[in-house]
Protein backbone atom coordinates (compact mmCIF):
# COMPACT_ATOMS: atom_id res chain seq x y z
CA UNK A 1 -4.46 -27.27 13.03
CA UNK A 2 -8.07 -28.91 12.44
CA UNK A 3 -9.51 -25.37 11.66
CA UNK A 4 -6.62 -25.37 8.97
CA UNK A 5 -7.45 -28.82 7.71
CA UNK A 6 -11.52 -28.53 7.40
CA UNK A 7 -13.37 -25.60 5.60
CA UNK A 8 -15.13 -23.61 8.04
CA UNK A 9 -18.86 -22.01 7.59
CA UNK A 10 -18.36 -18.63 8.75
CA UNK A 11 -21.69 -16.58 7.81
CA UNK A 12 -19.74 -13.54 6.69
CA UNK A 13 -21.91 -11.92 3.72
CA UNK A 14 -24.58 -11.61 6.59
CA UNK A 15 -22.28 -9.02 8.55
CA UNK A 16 -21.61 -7.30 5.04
CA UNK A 17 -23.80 -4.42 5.53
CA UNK A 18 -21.97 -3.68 8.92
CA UNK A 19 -18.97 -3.80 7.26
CA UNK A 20 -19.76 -1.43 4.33
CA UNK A 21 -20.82 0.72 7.33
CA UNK A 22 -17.22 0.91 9.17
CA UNK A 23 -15.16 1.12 5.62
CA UNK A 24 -17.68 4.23 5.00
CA UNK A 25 -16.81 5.60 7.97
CA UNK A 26 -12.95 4.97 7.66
CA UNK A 27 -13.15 5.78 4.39
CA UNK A 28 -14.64 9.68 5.14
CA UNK A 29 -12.31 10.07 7.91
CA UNK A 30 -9.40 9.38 6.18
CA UNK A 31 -10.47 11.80 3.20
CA UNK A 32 -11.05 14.43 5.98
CA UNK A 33 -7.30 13.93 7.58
CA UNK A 34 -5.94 14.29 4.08
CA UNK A 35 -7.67 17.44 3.27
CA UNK A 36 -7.18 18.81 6.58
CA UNK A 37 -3.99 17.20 7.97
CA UNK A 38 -2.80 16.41 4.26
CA UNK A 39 0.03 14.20 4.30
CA UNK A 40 3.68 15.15 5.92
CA UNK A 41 5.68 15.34 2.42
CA UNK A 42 9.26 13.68 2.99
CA UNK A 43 12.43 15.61 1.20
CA UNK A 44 11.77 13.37 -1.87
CA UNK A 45 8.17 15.59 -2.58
CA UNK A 46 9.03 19.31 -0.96
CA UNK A 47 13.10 19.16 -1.64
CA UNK A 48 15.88 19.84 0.65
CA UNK A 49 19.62 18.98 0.80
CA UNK A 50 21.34 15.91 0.87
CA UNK A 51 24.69 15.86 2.40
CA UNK A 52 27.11 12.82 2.52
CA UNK A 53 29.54 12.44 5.09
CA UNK A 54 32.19 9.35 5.20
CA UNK A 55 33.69 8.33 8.33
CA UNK A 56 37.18 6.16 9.09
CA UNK A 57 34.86 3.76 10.46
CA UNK A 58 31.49 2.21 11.02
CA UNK A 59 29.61 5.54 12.29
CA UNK A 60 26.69 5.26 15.18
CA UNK A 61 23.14 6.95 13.59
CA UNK A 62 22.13 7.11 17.00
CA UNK A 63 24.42 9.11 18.08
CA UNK A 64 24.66 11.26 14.43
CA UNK A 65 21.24 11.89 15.13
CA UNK A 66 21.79 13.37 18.30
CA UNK A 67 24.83 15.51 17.61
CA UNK A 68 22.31 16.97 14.79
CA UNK A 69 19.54 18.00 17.09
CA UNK A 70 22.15 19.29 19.49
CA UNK A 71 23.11 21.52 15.94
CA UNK A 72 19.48 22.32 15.40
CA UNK A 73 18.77 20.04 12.90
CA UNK A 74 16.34 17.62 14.65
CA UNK A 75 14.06 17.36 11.67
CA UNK A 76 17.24 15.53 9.54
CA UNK A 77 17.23 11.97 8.55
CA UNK A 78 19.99 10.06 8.48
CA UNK A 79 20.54 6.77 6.90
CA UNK A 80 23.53 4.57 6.09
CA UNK A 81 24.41 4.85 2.28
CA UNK A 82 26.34 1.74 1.26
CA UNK A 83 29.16 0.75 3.53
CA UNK A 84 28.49 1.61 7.24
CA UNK A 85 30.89 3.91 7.32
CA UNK A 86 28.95 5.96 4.50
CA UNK A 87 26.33 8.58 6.14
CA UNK A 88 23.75 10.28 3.78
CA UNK A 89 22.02 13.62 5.65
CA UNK A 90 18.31 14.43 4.34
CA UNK A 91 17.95 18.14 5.31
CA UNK A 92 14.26 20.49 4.64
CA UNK A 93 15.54 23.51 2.86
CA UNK A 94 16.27 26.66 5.41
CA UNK A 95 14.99 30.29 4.14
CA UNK A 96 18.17 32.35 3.69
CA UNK A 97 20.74 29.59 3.78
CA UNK A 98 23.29 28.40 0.59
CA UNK A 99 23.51 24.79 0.74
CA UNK A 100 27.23 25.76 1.27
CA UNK A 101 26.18 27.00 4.29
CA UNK A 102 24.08 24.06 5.44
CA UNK A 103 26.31 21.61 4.60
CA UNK A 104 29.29 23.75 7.02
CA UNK A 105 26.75 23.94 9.56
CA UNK A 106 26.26 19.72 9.12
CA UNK A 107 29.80 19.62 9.32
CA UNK A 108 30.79 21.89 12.58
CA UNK A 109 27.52 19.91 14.41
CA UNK A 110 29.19 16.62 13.18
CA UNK A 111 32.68 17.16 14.42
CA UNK A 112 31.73 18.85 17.96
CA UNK A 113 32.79 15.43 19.85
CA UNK A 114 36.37 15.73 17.99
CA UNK A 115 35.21 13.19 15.23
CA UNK A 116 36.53 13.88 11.84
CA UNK A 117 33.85 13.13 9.16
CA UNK A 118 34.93 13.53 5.36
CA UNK A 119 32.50 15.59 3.13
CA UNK A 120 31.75 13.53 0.02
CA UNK A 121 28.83 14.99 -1.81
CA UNK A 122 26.01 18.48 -1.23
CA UNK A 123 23.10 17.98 -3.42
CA UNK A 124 19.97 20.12 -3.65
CA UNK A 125 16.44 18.35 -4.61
CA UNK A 126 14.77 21.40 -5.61
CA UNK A 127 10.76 21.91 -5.39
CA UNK A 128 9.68 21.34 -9.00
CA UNK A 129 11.42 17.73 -8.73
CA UNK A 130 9.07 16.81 -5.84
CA UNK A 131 6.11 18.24 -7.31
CA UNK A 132 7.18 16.62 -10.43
CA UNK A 133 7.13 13.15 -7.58
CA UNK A 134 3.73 13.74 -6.90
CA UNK A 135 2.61 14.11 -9.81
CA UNK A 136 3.45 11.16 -11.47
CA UNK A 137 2.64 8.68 -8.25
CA UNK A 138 -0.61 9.82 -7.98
CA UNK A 139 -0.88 9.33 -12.28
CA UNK A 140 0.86 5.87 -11.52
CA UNK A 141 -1.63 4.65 -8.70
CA UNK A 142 -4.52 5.84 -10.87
CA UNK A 143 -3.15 4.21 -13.77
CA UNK A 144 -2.68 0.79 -11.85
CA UNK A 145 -6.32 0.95 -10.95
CA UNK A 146 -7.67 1.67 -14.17
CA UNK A 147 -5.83 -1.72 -16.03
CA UNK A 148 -6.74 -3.98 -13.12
CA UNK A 149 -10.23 -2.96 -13.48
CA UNK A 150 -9.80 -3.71 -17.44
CA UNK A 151 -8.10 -7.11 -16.71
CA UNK A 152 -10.86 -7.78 -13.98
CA UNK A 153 -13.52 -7.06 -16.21
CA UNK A 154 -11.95 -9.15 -19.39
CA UNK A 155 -11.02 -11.71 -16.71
CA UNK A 156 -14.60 -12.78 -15.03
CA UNK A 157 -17.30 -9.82 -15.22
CA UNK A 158 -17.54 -5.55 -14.78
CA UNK A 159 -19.62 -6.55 -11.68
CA UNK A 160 -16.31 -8.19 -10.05
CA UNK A 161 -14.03 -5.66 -11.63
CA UNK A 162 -15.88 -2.84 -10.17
CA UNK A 163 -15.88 -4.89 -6.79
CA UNK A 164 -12.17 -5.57 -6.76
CA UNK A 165 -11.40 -1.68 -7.80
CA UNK A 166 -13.51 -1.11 -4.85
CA UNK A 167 -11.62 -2.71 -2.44
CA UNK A 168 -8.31 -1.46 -3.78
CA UNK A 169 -9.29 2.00 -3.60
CA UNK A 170 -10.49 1.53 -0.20
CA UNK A 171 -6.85 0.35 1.13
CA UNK A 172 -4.92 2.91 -0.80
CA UNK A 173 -7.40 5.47 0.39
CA UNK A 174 -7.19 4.31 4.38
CA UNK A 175 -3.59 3.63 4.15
CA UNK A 176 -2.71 7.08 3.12
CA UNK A 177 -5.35 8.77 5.81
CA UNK A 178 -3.42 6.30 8.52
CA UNK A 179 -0.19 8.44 7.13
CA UNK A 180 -2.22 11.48 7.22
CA UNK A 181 -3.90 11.41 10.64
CA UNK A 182 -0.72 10.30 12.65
CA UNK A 183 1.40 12.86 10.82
CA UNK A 184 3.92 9.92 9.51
CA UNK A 185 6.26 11.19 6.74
CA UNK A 186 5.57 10.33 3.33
CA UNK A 187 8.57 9.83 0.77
CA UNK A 188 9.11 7.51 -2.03
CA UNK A 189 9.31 4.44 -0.32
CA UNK A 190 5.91 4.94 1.49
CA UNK A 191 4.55 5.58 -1.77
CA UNK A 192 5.93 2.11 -3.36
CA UNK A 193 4.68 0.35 -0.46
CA UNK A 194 1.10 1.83 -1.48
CA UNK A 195 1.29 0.37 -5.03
CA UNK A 196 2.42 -2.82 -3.45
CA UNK A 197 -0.64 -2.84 -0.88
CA UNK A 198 -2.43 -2.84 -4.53
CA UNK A 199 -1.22 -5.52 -5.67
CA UNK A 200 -1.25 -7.58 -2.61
CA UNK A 201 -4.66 -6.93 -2.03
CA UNK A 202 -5.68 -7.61 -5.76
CA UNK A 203 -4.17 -11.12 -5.73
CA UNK A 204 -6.48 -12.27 -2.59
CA UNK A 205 -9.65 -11.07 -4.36
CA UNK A 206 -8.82 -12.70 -7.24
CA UNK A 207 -8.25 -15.87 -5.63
CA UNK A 208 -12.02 -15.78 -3.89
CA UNK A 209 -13.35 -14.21 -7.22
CA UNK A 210 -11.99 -17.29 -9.09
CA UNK A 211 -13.40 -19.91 -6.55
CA UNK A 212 -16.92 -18.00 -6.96
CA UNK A 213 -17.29 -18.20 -10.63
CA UNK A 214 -16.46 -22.17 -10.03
CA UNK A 215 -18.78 -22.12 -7.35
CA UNK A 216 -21.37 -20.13 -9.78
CA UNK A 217 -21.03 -22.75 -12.31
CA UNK A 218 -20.97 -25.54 -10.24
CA UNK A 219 -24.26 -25.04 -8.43
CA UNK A 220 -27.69 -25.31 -10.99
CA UNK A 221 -28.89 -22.76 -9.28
CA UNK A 222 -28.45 -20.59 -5.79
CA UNK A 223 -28.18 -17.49 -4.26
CA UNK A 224 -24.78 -15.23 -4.67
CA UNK A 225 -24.88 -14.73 -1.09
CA UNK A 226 -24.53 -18.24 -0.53
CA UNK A 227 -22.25 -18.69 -3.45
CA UNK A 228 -19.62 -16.16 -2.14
CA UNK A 229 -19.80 -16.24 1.42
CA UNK A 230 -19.05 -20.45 0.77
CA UNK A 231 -16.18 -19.48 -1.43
CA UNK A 232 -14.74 -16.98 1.09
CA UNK A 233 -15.10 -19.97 3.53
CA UNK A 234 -13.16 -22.42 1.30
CA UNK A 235 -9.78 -19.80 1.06
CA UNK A 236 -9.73 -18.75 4.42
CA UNK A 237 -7.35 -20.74 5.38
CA UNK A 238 -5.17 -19.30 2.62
CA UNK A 239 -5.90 -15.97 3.49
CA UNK A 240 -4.82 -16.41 7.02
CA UNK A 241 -1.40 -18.43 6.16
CA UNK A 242 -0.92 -15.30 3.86
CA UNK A 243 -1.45 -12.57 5.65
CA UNK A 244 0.11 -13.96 8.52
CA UNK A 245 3.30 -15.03 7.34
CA UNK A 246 3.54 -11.71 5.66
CA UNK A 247 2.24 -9.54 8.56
CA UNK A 248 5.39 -11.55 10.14
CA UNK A 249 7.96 -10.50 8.01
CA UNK A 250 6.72 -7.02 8.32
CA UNK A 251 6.95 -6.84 11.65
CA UNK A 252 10.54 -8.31 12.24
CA UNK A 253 11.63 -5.56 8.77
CA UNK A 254 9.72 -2.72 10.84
CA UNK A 255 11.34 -3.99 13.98
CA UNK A 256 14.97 -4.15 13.21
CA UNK A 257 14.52 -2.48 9.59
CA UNK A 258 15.93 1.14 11.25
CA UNK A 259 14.27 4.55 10.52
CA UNK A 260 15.52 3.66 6.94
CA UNK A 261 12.80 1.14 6.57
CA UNK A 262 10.01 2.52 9.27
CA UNK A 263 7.75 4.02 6.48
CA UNK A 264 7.78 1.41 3.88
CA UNK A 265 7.15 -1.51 6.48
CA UNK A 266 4.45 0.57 8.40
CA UNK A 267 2.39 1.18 4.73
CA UNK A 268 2.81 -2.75 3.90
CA UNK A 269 1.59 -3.62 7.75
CA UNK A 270 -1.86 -1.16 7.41
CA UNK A 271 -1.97 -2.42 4.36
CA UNK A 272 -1.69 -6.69 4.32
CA UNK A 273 -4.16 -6.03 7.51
CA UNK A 274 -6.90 -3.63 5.73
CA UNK A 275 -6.30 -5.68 2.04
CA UNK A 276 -6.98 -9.01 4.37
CA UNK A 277 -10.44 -7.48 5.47
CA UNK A 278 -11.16 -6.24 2.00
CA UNK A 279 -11.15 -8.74 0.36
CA UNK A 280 -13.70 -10.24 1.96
CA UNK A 281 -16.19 -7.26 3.08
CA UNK A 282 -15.60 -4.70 0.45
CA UNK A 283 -14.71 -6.60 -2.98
CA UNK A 284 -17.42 -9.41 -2.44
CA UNK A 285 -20.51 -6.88 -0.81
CA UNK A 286 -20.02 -4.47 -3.54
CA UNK A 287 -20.39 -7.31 -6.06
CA UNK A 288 -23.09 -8.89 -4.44
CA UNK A 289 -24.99 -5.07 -4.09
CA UNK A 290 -24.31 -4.46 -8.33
CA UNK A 291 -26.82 -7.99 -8.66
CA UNK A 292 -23.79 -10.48 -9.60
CA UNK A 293 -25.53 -13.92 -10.47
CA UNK A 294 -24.16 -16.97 -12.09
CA UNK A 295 -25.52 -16.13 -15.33
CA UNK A 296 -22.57 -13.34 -15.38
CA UNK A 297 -19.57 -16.07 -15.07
CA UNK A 298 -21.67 -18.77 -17.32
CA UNK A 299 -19.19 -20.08 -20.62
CA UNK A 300 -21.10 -19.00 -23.88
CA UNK A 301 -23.57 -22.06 -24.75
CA UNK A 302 -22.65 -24.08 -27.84
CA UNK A 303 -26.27 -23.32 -28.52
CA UNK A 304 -25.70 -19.58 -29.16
CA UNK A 305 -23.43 -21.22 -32.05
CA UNK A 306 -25.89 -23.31 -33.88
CA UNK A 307 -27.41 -21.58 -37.02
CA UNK A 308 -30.83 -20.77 -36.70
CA UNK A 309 -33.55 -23.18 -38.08
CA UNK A 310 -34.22 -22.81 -42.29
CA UNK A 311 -30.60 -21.26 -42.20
CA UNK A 312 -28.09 -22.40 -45.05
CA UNK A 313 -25.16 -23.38 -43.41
């Protein structure tokens, strides 16, 4: 509790060059998973059929999903849709088979125990849809990164701004080569859980960039080393609470979330923990390397006001 209570002196700027080292590194190996690997598209970005099944009662996913790799569908999610008794089947599209014909096939795998699920819906996410998906996520993550470099930049300088879309493009990049390398599926809620790493991680570098540019304008004069690497000190503390209490939550959704949430929680969990370490080693180095000083974050002077001397005012 006293490490809570005091503000610590952790030399951190002094490892920064280390650090830009191993985010290089993570950083290249992630772009080579994606462009070798690539990512594992869910049925939301490649299409497939979606087949929902009701049941006279609360039905057992478990032992759905076994009765569908019995049928040969092993790749199928399955997911409660509503009520418990509501089943929705996520199927990858079959060469040569009618979705008539997949959805029978669902059906005869379903009912080989004797139980008498109720076909309620067949729908087929075609290809262009998912490509259409793609599309506009990767349009809506660049997007987000462009404004919060604009609002950076309006907010305290272009040398923080490019800093802070530093750090966010080095979480969205090593969250996605995580997905990549261990083969996870990617679907929407993966992607949402990307553009919520964003603005998770943006909102702790915003925090230490604010207590700098007090810092900066506190001090008459000093190094912005020793400027940032005191205000990283003074919000560790908050950083830690943070990211702990949310890596906590994360855990108990990823734990007891179901396959439904696996994806989602396991973005947000690679994400709180490389955001947390960006924030301080990417977003503050990178400033520090563009020559950030305290004549960036200085207030206009009510001298640059004054009319010059002989001037008529």
């Amino acid at each position: 509790m006293k490490f809570f209570s005091q503000t610590p002196n952790f030399d951190f700027m002094a490892q920064r060059k280390l650090a830009l080292l191993i985010s290089a590194v993570l950083i290249i190996a992630s772009i080579v998973s994606l462009a070798t690997r690539q990512l594992n598209f869910g049925i939301d970005f490649t299409g497939g059929v979606i087949v929902e099944v009701g049941y006279p009662e609360a039905a057992d996913l478990d032992a759905i999903r076994g009765q569908l790799a019995d049928g040969g569908f092993g790749d199928a999610i399955v997911q409660y849709f509503g009520a418990r008794n509501d089943v929705m089947i996520r199927l990858a599209p079959r060469d040569g088979e009618s979705n008539a014909d997949l959805s029978t096939e669902v059906l005869k795998a379903l009912r080989a125990d004797g139980a008498r699920p109720d076909l309620r819906r067949v729908e087929f996410v075609g290809p262009q849809v998912g490509e259409e998906l793609t599309v506009d996520g990767s349009l809506a993550t660049i997007i987000a990164l462009l404004l919060i470099f604009a609002y950076v930049w309006f907010r305290f300088h272009w040398k923080f701004s490019t800093g802070a879309v530093a750090a966010l493009g080095h979480d969205v990049i090593i969250t996605l080569g995580f997905f990549s390398f261990l083969h996870l599926e990617f679907d929407l809620t993966v992607l949402a859980a990307v553009l919520a790493v964003i603005g998770y991680s943006l909102n702790d570098t915003i925090v230490v960039f604010d207590r700098c540019r007090e810092n900066f304008r506190r001090a008459a004069a000093g190094d912005a080393k020793a400027t940032i690497n005191r205000s990283v000190n003074e919000n560790l503390s908050r950083t830690l609470v943070t990211s702990l209490t949310t890596l906590l939550a994360l855990i108990a959704l990823r734990l007891i979330g179901g396959e439904v949430m696996a994806g989602f929680s396991t973005a947000l969990i690679v994400g709180v923990v490389v955001g947390t370490y960006s924030s301080v080693y990417v977003a503050s180095p990178v400033s520090i390397a563009l020559g950030v000083s305290r004549e960036d974050v200085m207030p206009p002077s009510d001298d640059d006001d004054r009319p010059a001397d002989g001037a008529v005012v």
